[in-house]
C-alpha atoms as a PDB file:
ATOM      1  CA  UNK A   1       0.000   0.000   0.000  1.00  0.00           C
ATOM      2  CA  UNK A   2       1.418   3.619  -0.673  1.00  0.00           C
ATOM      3  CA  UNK A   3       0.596   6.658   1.821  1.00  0.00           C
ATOM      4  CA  UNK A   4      -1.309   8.630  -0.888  1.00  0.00           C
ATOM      5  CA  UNK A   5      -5.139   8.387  -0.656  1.00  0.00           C
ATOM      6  CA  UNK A   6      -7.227   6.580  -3.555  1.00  0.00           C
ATOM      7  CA  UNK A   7      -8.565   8.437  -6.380  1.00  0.00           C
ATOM      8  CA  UNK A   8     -11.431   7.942  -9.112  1.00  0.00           C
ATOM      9  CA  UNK A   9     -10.550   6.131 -12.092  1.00  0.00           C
ATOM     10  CA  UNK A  10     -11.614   9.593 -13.637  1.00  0.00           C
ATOM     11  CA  UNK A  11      -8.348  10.985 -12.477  1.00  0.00           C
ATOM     12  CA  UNK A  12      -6.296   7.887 -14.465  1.00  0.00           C
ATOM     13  CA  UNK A  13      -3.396   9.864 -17.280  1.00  0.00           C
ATOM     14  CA  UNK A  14      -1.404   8.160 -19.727  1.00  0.00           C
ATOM     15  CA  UNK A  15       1.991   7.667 -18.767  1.00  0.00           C
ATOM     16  CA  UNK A  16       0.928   6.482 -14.966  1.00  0.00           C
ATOM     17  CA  UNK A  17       3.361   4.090 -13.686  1.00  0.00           C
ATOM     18  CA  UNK A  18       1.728   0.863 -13.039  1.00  0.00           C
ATOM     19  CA  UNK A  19       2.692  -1.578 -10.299  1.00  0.00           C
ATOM     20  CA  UNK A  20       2.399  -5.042  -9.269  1.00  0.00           C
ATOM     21  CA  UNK A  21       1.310  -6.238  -5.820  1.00  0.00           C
ATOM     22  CA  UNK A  22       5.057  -5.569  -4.723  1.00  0.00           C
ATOM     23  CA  UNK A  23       5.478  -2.422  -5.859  1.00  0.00           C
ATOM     24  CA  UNK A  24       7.643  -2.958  -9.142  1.00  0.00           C
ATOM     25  CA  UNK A  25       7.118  -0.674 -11.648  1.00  0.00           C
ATOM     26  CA  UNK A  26       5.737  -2.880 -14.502  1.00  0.00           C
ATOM     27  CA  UNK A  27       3.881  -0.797 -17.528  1.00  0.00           C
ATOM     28  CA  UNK A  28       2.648   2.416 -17.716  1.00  0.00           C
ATOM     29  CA  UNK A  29      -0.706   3.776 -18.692  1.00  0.00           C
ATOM     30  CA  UNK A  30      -1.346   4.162 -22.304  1.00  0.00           C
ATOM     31  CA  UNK A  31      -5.276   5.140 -22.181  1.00  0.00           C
ATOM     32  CA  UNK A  32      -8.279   4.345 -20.159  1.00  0.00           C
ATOM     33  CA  UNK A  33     -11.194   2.082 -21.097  1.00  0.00           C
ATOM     34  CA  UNK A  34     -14.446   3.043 -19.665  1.00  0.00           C
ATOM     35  CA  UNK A  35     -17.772   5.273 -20.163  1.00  0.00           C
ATOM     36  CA  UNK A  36     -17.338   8.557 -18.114  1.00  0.00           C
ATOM     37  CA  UNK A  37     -20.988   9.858 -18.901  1.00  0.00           C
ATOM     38  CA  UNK A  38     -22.521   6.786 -16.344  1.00  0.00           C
ATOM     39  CA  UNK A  39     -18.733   6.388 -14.689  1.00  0.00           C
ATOM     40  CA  UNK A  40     -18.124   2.681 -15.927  1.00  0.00           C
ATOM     41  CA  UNK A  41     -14.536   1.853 -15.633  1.00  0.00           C
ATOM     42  CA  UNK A  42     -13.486  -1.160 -17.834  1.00  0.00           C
ATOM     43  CA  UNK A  43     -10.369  -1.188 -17.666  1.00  0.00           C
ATOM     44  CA  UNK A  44      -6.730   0.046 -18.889  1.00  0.00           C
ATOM     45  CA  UNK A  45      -4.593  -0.296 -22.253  1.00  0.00           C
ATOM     46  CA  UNK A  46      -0.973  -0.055 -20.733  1.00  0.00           C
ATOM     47  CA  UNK A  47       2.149  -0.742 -22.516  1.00  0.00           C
ATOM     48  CA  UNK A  48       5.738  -2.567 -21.136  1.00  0.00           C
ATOM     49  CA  UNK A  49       8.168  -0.465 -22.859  1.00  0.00           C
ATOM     50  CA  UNK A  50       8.270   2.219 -25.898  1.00  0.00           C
ATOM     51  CA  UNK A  51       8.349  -0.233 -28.508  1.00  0.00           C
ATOM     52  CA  UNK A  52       6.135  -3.459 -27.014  1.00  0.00           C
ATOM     53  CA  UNK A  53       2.633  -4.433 -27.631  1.00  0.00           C
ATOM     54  CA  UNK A  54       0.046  -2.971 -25.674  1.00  0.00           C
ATOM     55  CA  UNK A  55      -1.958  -5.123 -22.982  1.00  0.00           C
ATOM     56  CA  UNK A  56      -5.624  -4.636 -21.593  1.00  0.00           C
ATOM     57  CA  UNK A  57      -5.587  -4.547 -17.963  1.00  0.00           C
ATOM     58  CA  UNK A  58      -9.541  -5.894 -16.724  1.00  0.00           C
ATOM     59  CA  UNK A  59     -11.188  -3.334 -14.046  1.00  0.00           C
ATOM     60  CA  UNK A  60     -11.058  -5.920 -11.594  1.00  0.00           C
ATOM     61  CA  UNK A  61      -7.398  -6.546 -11.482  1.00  0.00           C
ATOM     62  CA  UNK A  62      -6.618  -3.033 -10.568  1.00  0.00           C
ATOM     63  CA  UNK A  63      -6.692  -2.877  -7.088  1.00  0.00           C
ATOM     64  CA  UNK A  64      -5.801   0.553  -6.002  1.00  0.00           C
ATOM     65  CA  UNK A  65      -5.553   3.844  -7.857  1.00  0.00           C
ATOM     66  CA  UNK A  66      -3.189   6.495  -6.155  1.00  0.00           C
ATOM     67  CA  UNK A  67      -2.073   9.670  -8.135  1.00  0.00           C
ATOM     68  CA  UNK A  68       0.408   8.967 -11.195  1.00  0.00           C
ATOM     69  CA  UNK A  69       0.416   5.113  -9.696  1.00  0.00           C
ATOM     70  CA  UNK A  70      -1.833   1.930 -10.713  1.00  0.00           C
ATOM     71  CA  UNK A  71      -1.404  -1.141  -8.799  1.00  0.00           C
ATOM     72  CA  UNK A  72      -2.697  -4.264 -10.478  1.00  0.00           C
ATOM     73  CA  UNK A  73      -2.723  -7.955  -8.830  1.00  0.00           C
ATOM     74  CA  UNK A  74      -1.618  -9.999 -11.951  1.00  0.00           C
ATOM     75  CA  UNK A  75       1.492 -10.315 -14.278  1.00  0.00           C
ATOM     76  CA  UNK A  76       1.312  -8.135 -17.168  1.00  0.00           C
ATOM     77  CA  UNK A  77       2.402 -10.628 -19.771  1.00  0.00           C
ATOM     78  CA  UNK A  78      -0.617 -12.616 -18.279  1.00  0.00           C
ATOM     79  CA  UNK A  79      -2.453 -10.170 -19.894  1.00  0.00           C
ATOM     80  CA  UNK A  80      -4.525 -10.057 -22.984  1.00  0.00           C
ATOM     81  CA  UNK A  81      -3.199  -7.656 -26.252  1.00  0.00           C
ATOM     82  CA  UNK A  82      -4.914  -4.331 -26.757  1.00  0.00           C
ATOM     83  CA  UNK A  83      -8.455  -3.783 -26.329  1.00  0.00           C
ATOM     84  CA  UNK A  84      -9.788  -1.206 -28.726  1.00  0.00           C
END
């Protein structure tokens, strides 16, 4: 757990630093996946490095949203490829 308080998925930037259940620095945002008008989060696109393939973190494997910081509880190359 971090010291900053939560935040809405609303607040979620590209180029957040996501984080596994130990705190490594895994991915970072690319965009969010969700309907703001009836607040619907599905879920994040979020990429490994410059040059790799982006991967579709599911809404319910992020499990805490802290400013400029995602924490997820699964592997990233567990994860599916881009979801438009």
């Amino acid at each position: 757990m971090t010291d900053a308080d939560p935040v809405s998925w609303l607040m979620i930037e590209p180029g957040w630093k996501v984080v596994d259940t130990s705190g490594d620095e895994v991915a970072h945002v690319d965009d969010v996946v969700g309907d703001e008008e009836r607040d619907i989060f599905s879920g994040l696109n979020v990429s490994t490095s410059l040059f790799g393939h982006s991967r579709f973190v599911p809404a319910e494997h992020v499990s805490e949203i802290t400013p400029d910081r995602v924490r997820i509880d699964v592997a990233v190359d567990e994860l599916a490829e881009h979801r438009p």
